[in-house]
Protein backbone atom coordinates (compact mmCIF):
# COMPACT_ATOMS: atom_id res chain seq x y z
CA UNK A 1 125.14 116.77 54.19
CA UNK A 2 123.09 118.39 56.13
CA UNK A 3 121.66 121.08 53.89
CA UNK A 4 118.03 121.88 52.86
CA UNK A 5 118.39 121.63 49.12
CA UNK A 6 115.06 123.86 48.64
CA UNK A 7 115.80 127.25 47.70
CA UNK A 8 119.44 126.45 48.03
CA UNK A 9 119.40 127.40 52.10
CA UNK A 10 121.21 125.69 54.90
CA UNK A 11 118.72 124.25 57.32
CA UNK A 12 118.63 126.43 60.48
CA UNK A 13 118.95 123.77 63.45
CA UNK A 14 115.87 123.15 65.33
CA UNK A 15 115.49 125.24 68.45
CA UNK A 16 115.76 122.50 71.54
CA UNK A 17 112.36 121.41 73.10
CA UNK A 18 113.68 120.42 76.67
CA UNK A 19 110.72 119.95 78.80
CA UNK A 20 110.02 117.40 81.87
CA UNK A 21 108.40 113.77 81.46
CA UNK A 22 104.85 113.63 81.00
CA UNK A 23 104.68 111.48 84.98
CA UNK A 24 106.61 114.71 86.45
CA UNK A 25 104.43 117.44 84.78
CA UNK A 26 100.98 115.25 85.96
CA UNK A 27 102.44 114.96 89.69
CA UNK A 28 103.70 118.50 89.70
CA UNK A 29 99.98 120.09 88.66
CA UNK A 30 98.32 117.98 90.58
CA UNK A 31 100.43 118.63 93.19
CA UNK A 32 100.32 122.17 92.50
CA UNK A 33 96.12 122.16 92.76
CA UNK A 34 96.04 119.58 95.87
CA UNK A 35 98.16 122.65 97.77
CA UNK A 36 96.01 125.20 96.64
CA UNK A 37 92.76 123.31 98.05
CA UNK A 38 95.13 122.61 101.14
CA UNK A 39 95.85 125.87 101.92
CA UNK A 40 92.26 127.83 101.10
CA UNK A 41 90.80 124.94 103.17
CA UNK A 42 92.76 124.87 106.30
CA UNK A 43 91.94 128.48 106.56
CA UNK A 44 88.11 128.17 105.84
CA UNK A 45 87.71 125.37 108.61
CA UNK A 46 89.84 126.85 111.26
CA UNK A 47 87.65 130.34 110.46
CA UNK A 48 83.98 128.29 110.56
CA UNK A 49 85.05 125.92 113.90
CA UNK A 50 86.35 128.82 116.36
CA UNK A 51 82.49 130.17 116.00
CA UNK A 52 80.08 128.37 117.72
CA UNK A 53 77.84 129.49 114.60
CA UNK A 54 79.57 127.13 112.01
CA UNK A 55 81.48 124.79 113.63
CA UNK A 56 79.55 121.97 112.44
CA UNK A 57 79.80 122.88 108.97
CA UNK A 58 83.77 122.80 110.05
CA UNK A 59 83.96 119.32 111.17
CA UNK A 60 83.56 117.66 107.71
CA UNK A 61 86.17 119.06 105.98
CA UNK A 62 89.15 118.56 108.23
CA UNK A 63 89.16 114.49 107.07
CA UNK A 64 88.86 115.70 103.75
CA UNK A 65 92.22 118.24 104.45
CA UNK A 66 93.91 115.24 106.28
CA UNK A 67 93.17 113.15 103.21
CA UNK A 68 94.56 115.87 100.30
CA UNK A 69 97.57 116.33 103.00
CA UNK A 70 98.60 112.50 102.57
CA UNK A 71 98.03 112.53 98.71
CA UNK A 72 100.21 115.25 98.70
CA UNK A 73 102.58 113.03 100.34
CA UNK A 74 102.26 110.23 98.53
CA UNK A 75 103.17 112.33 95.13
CA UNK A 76 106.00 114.31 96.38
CA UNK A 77 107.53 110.75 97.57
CA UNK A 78 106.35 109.30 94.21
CA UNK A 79 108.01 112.24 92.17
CA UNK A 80 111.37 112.22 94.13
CA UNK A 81 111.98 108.99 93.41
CA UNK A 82 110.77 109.48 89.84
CA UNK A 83 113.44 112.25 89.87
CA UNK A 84 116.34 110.17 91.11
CA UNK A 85 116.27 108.12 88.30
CA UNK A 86 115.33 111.02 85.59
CA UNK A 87 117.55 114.19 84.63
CA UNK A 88 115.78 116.72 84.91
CA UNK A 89 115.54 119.41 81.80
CA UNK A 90 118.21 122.10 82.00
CA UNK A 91 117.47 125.77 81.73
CA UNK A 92 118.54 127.64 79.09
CA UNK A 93 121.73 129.47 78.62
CA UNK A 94 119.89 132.92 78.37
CA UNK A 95 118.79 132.26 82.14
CA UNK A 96 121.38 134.26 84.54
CA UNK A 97 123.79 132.00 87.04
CA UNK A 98 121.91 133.60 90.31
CA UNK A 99 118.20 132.67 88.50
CA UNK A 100 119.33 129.06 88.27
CA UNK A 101 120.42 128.88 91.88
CA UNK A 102 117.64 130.39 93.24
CA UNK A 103 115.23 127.89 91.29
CA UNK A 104 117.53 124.99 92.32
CA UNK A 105 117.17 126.34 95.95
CA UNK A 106 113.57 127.19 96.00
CA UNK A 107 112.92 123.53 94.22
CA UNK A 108 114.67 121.90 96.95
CA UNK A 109 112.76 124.19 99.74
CA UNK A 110 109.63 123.09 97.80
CA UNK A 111 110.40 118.93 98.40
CA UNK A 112 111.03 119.80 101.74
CA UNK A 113 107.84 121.83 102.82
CA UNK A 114 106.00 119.22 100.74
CA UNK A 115 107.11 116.45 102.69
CA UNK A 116 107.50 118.02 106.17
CA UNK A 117 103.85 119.99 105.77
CA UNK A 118 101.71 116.75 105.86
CA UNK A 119 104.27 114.99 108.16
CA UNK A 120 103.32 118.28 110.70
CA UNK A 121 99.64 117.72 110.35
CA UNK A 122 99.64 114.06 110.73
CA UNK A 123 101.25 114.71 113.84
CA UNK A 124 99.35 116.67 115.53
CA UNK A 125 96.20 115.00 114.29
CA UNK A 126 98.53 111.76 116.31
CA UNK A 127 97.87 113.78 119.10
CA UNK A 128 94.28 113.11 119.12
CA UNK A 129 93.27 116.87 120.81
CA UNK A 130 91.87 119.70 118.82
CA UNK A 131 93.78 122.26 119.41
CA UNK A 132 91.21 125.14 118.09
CA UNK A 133 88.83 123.62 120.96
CA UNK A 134 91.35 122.41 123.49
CA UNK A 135 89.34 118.88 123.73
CA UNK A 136 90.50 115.72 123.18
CA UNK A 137 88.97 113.73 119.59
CA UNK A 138 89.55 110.11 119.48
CA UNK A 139 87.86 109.55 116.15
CA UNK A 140 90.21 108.06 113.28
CA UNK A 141 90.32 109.59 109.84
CA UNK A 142 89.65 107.30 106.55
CA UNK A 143 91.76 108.07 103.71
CA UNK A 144 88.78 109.44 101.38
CA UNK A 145 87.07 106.90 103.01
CA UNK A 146 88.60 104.32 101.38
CA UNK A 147 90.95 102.74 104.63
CA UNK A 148 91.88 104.40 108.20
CA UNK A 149 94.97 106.74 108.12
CA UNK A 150 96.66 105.71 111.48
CA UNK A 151 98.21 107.63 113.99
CA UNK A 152 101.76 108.04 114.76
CA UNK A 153 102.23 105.40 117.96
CA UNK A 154 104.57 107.45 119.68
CA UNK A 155 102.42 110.52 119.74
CA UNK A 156 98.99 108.64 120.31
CA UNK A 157 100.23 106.62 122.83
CA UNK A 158 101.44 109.39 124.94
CA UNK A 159 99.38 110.39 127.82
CA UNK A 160 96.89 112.89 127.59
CA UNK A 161 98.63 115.84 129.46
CA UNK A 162 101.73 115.39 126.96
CA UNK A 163 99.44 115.02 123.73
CA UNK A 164 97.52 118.37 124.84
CA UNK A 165 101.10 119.84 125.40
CA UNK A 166 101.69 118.62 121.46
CA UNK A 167 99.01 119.22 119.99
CA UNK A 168 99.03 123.39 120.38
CA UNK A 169 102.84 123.05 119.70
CA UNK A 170 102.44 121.15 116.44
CA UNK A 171 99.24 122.99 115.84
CA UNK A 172 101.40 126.50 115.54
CA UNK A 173 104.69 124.44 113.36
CA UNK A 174 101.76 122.88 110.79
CA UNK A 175 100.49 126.43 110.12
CA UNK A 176 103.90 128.23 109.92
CA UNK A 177 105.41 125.84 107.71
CA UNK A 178 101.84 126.05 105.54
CA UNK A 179 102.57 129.55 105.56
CA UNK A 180 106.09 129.44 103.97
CA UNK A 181 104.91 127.29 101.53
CA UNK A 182 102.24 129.86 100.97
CA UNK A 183 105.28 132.09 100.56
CA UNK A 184 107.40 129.64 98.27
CA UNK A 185 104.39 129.24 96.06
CA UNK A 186 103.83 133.05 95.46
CA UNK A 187 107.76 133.46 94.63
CA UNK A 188 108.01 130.42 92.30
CA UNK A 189 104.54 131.85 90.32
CA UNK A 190 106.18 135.24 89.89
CA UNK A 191 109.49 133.46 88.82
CA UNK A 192 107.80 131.65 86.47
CA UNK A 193 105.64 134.77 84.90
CA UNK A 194 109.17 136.93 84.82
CA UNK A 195 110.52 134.44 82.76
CA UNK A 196 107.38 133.68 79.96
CA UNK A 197 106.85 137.82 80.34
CA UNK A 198 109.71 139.68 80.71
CA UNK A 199 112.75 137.59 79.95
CA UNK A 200 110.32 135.75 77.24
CA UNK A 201 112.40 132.81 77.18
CA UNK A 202 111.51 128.88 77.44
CA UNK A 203 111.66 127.91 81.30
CA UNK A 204 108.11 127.89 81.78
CA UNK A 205 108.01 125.90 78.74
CA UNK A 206 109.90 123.24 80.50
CA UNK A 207 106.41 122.56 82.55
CA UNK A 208 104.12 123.48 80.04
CA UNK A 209 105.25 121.97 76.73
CA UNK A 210 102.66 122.99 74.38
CA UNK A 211 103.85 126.56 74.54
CA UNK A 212 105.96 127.33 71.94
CA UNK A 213 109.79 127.24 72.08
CA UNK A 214 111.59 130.61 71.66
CA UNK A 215 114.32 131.43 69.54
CA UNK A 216 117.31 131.92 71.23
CA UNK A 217 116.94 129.07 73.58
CA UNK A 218 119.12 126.03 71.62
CA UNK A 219 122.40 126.49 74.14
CA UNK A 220 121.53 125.16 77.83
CA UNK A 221 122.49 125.88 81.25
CA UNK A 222 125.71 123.81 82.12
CA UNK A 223 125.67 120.94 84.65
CA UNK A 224 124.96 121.85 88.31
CA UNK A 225 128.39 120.96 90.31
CA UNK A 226 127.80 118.60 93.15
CA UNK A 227 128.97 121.19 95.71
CA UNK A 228 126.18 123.41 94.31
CA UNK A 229 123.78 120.57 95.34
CA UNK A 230 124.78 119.98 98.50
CA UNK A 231 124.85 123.44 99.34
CA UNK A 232 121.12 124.48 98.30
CA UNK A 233 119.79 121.29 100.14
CA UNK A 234 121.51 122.48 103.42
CA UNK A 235 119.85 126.23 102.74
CA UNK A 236 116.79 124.82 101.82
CA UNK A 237 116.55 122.58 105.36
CA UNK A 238 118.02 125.29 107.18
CA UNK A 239 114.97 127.40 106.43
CA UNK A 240 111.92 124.94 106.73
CA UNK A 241 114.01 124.16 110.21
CA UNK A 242 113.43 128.07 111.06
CA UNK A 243 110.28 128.12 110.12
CA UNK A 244 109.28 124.98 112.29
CA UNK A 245 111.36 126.33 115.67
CA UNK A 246 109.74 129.87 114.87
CA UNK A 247 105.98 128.07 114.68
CA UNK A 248 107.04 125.20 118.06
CA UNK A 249 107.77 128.98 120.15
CA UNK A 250 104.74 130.39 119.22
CA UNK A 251 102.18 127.87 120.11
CA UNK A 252 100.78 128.69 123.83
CA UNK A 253 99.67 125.94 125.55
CA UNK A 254 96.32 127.65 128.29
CA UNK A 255 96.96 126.51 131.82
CA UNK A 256 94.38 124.40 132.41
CA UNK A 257 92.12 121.92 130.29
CA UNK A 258 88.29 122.91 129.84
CA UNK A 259 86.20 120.36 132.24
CA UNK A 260 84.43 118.95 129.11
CA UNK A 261 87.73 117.69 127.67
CA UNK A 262 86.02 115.03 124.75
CA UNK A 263 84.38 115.90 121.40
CA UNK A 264 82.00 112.84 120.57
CA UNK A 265 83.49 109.90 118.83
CA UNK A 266 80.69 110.13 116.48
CA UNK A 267 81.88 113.48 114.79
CA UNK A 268 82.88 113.81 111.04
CA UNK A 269 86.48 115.55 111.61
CA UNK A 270 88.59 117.56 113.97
């Protein structure tokens, strides 16, 4: 019997505690702070190196971006894997049909940007030019100085007129994708708020498990058809595609390279 004998009452059943794997919720905030950083610094270096003023104080900190790019990498591959083999926690049956899909499809979007994003800089870093300067930089980066991250071969070894062409190309996709993941990030942090505020229910729960569960939250979502999968993966890449065509058009490549075409090998970054 499942009956609480004190006081004579019938246990009420516990409310369910579904929350993500302690791996998943370490990758996913320190995923979350390593774009953050990402995003504030590309913006501060590409500010201090277009003025003559503070470029130097610019050059440090693009190894250091390059570096947090790749770790970024190296988590999102590390928690999709982690994810094939792992269910992850459903919503709850208080969240509406169109909230779920839209989380599923800005999840997906978010795997995407997180793997294409890096991929886009390491790229055009392959392309050994700097862009913001229009010179060519032939100086490796080391992975927090801990080993060399090498170039893409089929981008380095191009010749320098194509790897100029590249570089203001891939220069323009890197930043536009950033900037829907800018977007992406905003939308799923005001998702997340409308659900612990407004709606007051247990999604953001699912993340942060020492909040506490909310009555009304035992019944969960039911399982996402496969058709439903397929679909918000094909949205999802459909966008980040947009994004990078929209970014590849807007790059202008100058007419002709600057006469002092080489930034010292010695120098900290690009």
């Amino acid at each position: 019997m499942d009956e609480d004998v004190e006081g004579g009452a019938q246990a009420k059943p516990p409310i369910r505690r579904d929350v993500y794997d302690q791996f998943s919720i370490f990758v996913h905030w320190v995923t979350a702070c390593c774009v953050l950083v990402l995003l504030g610094l590309g913006w501060w270096m590409m500010d201090l190196i277009r003025d003559p003023a503070t470029r130097a104080q610019a050059f440090p900190l693009f190894p250091i971006h390059k570096s947090i790019g790749i770790l970024v990498l190296m988590l999102t591959a590390a928690r999709i894997a982690w994810g094939l083999a792992r269910k992850a926690p459903p919503f709850p049956a208080s969240v509406a049909a169109w909230e779920r899909k839209t989380a599923h499809a800005v999840q997906a979007l978010f795997y995407l940007l997180l793997v294409i994003v890096p991929l886009s800089g390491w790229l055009y870093a392959s392309t050994e030019w700097a862009e913001s300067l229009d010179k060519e930089f032939l100086a490796p980066t080391k992975f927090f100085g801990l080993f060399t991250i090498p170039y893409m071969p089929t981008v380095a070894e191009a010749a320098q007129p194509a790897r100029r062409f590249l570089s203001f190309h891939l220069s323009s996709v890197h930043a536009y994708l950033a900037y829907g993941l800018l977007a992406f990030v905003a939308l799923h942090v005001c998702g997340a708020l409308k659900h612990h505020v407004v709606s007051r229910d247990s999604v953001l729960r699912r993340m942060i498990p020492w909040l506490p569960a909310r009555a009304g939250d035992e019944d969960i979502e039911a399982p996402e058809k496969p058709s439903g999968k397929a679909l918000k993966w094909l949205v999802a890449a459909v966008l980040v595609v947009l994004l990078g065509m929209t970014g590849w058009m807007a790059g202008e490549v100058p007419g002709a390279a600057p006469p002092s075409t080489t930034i010292p090998a010695g120098t900290a970054g690009r």
